[in-house]
Protein backbone atom coordinates (compact mmCIF):
# COMPACT_ATOMS: atom_id res chain seq x y z
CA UNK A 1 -16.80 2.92 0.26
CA UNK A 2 -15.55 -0.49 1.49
CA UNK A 3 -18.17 -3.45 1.80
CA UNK A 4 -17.48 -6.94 3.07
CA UNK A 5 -17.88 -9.80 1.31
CA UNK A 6 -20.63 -12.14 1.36
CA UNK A 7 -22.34 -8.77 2.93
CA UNK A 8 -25.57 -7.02 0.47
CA UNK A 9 -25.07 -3.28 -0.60
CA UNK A 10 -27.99 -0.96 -1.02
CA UNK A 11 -26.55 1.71 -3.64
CA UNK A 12 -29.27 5.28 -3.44
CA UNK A 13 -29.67 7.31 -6.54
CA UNK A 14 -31.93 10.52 -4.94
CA UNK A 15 -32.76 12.62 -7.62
CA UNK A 16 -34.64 15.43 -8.27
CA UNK A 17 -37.11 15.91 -11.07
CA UNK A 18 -38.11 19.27 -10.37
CA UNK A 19 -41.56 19.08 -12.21
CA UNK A 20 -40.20 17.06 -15.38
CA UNK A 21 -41.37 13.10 -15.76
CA UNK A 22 -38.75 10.91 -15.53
CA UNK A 23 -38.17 8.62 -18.55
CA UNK A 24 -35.41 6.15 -16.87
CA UNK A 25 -32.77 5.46 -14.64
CA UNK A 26 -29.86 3.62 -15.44
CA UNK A 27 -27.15 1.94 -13.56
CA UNK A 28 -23.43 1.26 -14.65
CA UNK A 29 -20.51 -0.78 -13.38
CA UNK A 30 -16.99 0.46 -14.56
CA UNK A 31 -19.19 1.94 -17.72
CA UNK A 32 -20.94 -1.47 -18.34
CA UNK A 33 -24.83 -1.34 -18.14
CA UNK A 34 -26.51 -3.58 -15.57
CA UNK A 35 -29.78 -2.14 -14.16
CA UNK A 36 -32.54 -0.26 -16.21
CA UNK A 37 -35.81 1.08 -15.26
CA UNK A 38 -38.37 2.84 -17.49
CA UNK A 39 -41.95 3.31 -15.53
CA UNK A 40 -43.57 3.23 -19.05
CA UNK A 41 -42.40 -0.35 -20.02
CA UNK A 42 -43.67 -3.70 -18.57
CA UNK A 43 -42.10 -4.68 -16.74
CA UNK A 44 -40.52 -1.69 -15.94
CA UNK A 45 -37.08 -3.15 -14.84
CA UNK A 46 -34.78 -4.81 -16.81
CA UNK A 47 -31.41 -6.22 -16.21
CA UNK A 48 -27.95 -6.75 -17.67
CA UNK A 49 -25.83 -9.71 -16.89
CA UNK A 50 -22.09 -8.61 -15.38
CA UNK A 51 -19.31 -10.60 -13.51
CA UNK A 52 -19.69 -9.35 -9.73
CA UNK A 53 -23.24 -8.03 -10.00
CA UNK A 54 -25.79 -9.49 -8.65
CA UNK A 55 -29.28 -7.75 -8.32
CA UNK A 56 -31.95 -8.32 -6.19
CA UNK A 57 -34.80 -7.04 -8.50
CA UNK A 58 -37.89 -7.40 -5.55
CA UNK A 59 -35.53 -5.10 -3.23
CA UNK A 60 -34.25 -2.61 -6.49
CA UNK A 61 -36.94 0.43 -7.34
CA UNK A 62 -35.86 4.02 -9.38
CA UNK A 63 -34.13 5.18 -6.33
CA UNK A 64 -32.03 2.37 -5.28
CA UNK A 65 -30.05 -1.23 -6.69
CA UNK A 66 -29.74 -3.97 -3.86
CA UNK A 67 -26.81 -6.15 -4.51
CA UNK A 68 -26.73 -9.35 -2.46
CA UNK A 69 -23.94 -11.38 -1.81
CA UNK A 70 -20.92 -9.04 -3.49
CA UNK A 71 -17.87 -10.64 -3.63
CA UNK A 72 -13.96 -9.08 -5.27
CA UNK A 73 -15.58 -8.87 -8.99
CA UNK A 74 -17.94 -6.34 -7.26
CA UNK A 75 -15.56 -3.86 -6.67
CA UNK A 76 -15.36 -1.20 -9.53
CA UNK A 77 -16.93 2.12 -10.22
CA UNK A 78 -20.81 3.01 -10.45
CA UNK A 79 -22.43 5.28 -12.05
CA UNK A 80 -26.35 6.24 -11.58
CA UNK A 81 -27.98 8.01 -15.06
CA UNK A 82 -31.06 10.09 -14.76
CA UNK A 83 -32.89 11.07 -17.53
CA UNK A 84 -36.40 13.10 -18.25
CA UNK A 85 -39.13 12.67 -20.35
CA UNK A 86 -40.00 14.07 -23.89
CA UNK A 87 -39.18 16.51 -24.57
CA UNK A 88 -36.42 17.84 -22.92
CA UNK A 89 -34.76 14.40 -22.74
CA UNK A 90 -32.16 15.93 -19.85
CA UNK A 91 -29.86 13.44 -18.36
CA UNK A 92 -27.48 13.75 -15.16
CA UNK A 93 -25.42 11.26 -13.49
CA UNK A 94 -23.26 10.69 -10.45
CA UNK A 95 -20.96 8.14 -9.67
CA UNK A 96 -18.90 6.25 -6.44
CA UNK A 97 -16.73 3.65 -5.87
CA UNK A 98 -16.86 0.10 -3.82
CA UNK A 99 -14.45 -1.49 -2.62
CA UNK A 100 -15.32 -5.01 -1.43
CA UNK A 101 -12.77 -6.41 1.39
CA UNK A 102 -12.44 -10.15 1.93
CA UNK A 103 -11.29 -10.30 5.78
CA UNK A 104 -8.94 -12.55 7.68
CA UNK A 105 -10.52 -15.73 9.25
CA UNK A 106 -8.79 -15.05 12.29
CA UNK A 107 -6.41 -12.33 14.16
CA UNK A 108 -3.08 -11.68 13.92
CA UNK A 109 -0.61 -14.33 14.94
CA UNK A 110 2.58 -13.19 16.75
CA UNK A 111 5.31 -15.66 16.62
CA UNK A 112 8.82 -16.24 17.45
CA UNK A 113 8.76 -15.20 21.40
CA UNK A 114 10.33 -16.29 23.73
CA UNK A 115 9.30 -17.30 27.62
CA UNK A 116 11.76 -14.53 28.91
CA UNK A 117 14.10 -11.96 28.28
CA UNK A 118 17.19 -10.53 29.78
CA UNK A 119 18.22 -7.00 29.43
CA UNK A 120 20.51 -7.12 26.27
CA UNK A 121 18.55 -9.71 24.27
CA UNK A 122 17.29 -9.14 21.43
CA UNK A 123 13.71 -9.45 20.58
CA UNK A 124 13.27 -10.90 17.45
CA UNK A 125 9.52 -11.59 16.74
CA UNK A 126 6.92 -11.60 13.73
CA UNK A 127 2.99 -11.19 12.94
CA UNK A 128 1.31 -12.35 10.75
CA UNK A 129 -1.94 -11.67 9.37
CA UNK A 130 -3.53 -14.37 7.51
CA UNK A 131 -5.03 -14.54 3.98
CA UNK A 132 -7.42 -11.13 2.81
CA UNK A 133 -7.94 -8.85 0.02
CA UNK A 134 -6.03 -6.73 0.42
CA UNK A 135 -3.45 -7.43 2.48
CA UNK A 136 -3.74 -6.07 6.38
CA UNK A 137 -1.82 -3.33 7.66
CA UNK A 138 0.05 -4.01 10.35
CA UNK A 139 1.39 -1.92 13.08
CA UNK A 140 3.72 -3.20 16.43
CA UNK A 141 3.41 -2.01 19.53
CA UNK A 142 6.02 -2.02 22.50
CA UNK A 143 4.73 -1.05 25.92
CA UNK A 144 1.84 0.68 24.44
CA UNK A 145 3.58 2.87 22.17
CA UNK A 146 3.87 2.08 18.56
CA UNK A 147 7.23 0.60 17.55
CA UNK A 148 10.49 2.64 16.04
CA UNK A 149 10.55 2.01 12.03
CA UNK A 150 14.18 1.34 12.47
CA UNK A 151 12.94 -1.91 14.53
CA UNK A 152 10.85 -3.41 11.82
CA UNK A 153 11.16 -6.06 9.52
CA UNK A 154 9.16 -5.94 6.27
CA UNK A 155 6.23 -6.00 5.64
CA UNK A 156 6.10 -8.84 3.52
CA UNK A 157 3.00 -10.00 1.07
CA UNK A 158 2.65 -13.17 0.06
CA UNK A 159 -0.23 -13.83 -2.36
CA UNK A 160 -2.39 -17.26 -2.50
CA UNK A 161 -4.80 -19.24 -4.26
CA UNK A 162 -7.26 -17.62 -7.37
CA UNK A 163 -8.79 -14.96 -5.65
CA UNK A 164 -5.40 -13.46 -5.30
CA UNK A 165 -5.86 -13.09 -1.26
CA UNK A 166 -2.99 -11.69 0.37
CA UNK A 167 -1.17 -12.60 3.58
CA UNK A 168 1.06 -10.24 5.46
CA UNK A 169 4.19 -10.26 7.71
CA UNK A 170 5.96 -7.64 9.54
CA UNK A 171 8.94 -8.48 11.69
CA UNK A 172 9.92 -7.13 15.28
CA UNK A 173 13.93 -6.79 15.81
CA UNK A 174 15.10 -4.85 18.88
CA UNK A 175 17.44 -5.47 21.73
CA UNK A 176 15.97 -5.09 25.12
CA UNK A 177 16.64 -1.73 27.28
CA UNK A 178 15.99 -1.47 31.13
CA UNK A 179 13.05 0.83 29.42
CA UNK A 180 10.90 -1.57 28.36
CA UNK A 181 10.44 -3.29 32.03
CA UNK A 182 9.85 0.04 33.30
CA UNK A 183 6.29 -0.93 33.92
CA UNK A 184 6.41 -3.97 35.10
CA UNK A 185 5.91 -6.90 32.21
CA UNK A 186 7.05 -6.05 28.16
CA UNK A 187 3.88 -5.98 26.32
CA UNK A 188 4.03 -6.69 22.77
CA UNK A 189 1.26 -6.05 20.59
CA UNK A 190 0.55 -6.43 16.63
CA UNK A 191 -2.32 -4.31 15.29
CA UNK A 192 -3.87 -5.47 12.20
CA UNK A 193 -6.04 -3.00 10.30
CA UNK A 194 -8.15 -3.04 6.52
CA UNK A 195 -9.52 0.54 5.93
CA UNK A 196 -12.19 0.85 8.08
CA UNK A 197 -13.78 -2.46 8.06
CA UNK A 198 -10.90 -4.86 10.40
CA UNK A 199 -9.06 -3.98 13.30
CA UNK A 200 -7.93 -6.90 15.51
CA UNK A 201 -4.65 -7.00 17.82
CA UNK A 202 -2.96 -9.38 19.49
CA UNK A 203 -0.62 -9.15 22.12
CA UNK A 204 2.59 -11.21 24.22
CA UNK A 205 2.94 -10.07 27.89
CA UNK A 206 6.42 -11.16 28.87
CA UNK A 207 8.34 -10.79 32.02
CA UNK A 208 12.00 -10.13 32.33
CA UNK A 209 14.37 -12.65 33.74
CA UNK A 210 14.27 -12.12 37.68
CA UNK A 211 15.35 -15.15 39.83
CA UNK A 212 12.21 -14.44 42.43
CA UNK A 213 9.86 -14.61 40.14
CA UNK A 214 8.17 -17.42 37.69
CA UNK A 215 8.39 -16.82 33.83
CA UNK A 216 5.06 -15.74 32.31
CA UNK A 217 4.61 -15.85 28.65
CA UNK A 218 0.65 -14.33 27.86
CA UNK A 219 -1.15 -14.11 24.97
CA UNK A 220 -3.99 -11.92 24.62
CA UNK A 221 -6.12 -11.11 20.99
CA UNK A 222 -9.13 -8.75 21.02
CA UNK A 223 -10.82 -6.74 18.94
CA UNK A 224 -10.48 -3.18 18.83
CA UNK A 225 -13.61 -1.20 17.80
CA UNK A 226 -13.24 1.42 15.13
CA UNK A 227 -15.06 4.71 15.69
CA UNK A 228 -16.13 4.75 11.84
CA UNK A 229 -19.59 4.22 11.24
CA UNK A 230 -18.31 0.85 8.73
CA UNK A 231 -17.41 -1.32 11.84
CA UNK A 232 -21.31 -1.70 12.59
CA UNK A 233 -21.35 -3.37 9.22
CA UNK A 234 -19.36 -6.23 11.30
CA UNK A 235 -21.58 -6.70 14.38
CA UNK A 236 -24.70 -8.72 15.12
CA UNK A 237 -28.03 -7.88 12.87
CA UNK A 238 -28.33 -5.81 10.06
CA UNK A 239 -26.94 -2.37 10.21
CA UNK A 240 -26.75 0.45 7.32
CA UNK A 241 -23.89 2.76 6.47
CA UNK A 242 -24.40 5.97 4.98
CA UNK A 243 -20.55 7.37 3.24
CA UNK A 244 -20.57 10.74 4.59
CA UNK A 245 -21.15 13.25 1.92
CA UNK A 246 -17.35 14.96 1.70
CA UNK A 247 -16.09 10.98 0.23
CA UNK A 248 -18.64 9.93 -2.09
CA UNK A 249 -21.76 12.14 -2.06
CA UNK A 250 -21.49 14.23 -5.42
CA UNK A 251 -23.89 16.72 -7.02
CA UNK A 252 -24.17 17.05 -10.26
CA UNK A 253 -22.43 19.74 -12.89
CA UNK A 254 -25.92 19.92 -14.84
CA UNK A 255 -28.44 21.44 -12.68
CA UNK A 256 -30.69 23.04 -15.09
CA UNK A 257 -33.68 20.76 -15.36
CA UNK A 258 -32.74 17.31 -12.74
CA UNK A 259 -30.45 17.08 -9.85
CA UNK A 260 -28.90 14.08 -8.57
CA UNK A 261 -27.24 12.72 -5.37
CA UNK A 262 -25.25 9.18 -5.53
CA UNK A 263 -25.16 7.47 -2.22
CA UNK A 264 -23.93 3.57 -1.04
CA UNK A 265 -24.99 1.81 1.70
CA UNK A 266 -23.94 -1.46 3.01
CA UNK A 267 -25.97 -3.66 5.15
CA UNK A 268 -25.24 -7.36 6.46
């Protein structure tokens, strides 16, 4: 699962008891205890101070840990433990990883155009995505259809500041073919993507060099929406994202006495 930062995550332990009493559930972060409930003690919750984890015990019950506010220490591996009362004692657990994605502050940049080109020029251009963890993918574009590997130039990563956030560059190199003015104007576009969470493009419109006609040099960024159920995470309000069960829903080897299902959700 990838969250956002800044963004709260609900993570679901369902379980089943199947007649026993349950004695506690207990949560984990990359093996290290951080979350405890036992219905017998008072107060029945009790938690366990870790880098990254923050728990917001009026929201967190048996069934689910609230997280507010997750930021890159968050990401790791969790674990939910289930165990019975006396006297069988049984315990199951399931587990599923987070991923928490610091995004750009803004969309790609392309760079390096220029107003007008003649066939036989050579298009020598670059986009860059600015400073996230990790670093964006990026993708070119010419005329709609994504760009020939031979014409690209990188990608290059350059990481900045504590956090370790990550820019990325990817170069455009090609020489211009009566092809590409087929259609009318070149369109250029960079697509910058992280997982399922970012997708923003932006894109140059450029005309060739005709003597009738005024140069025209456009930009154009927008936003493409992702069909993946994660994108609502980035829109207005609060919104809730359940993994689908083939990438991080798990059941349990031990099925004898409890069964247990781990699932994350991530709301704004």
């Amino acid at each position: 699962m990838h969250t956002v930062k800044n963004q709260e995550a609900r993570l679901e332990c369902r379980f089943d008891l199947e007649g026993e009493s349950l004695y506690s559930v207990k949560w984990y972060k990359d093996g290290n205890e951080f979350f405890r409930y036992v219905p017998k003690d008072q107060p029945p919750v009790q938690l366990f101070s870790l880098p990254g984890v923050t728990v917001e015990i009026h929201k967190s019950t048996e069934s689910q840990v609230v997280l507010k506010r997750v930021n890159l220490f968050s990401t790791g591996r969790y674990r939910c433990e289930v165990s019975a009362e006396a006297p069988s004692f049984q315990t199951v657990s399931d587990h599923g990883d987070m991923t928490v994605v610091a995004l750009p502050e803004e969309g790609p940049r392309i760079t390096g155009g220029r107003p007008r080109y003649q066939i036989g020029d050579i298009v020598k251009v670059n986009c860059t995505s600015g400073r996230s963890k990790p670093a964006a993918h990026l993708m070119w574009f010419i005329n709609g259809e994504q760009a020939d590997s031979s014409f690209l130039r990188g990608p290059e990563i350059i990481f900045m500041g504590r956090e370790g956030l990550e820019t990325s560059v990817l170069g455009l190199e090609f020489r211009v073919k009566p092809k590409h003015f087929m259609q009318g104007d070149m369109k250029l576009k960079c697509l910058a993507t992280i997982a399922t969470v970012y997708w923003r493009s932006n894109e140059e419109s450029v005309e060739g060099d005709k003597p009738q006609r005024a140069p025209v040099l456009e930009s154009r960024e927008t936003v493409t929406p992702s069909k993946s159920r994660v994108d609502r995470v980035q829109g207005t309000g609060t919104c809730a994202l359940v993994i689908p069960c083939t990438s991080l829903v798990m059941t349990c080897g031990i099925v004898a006495l409890l069964t247990t299902h781990l699932t994350f959700i991530s709301v704004r």
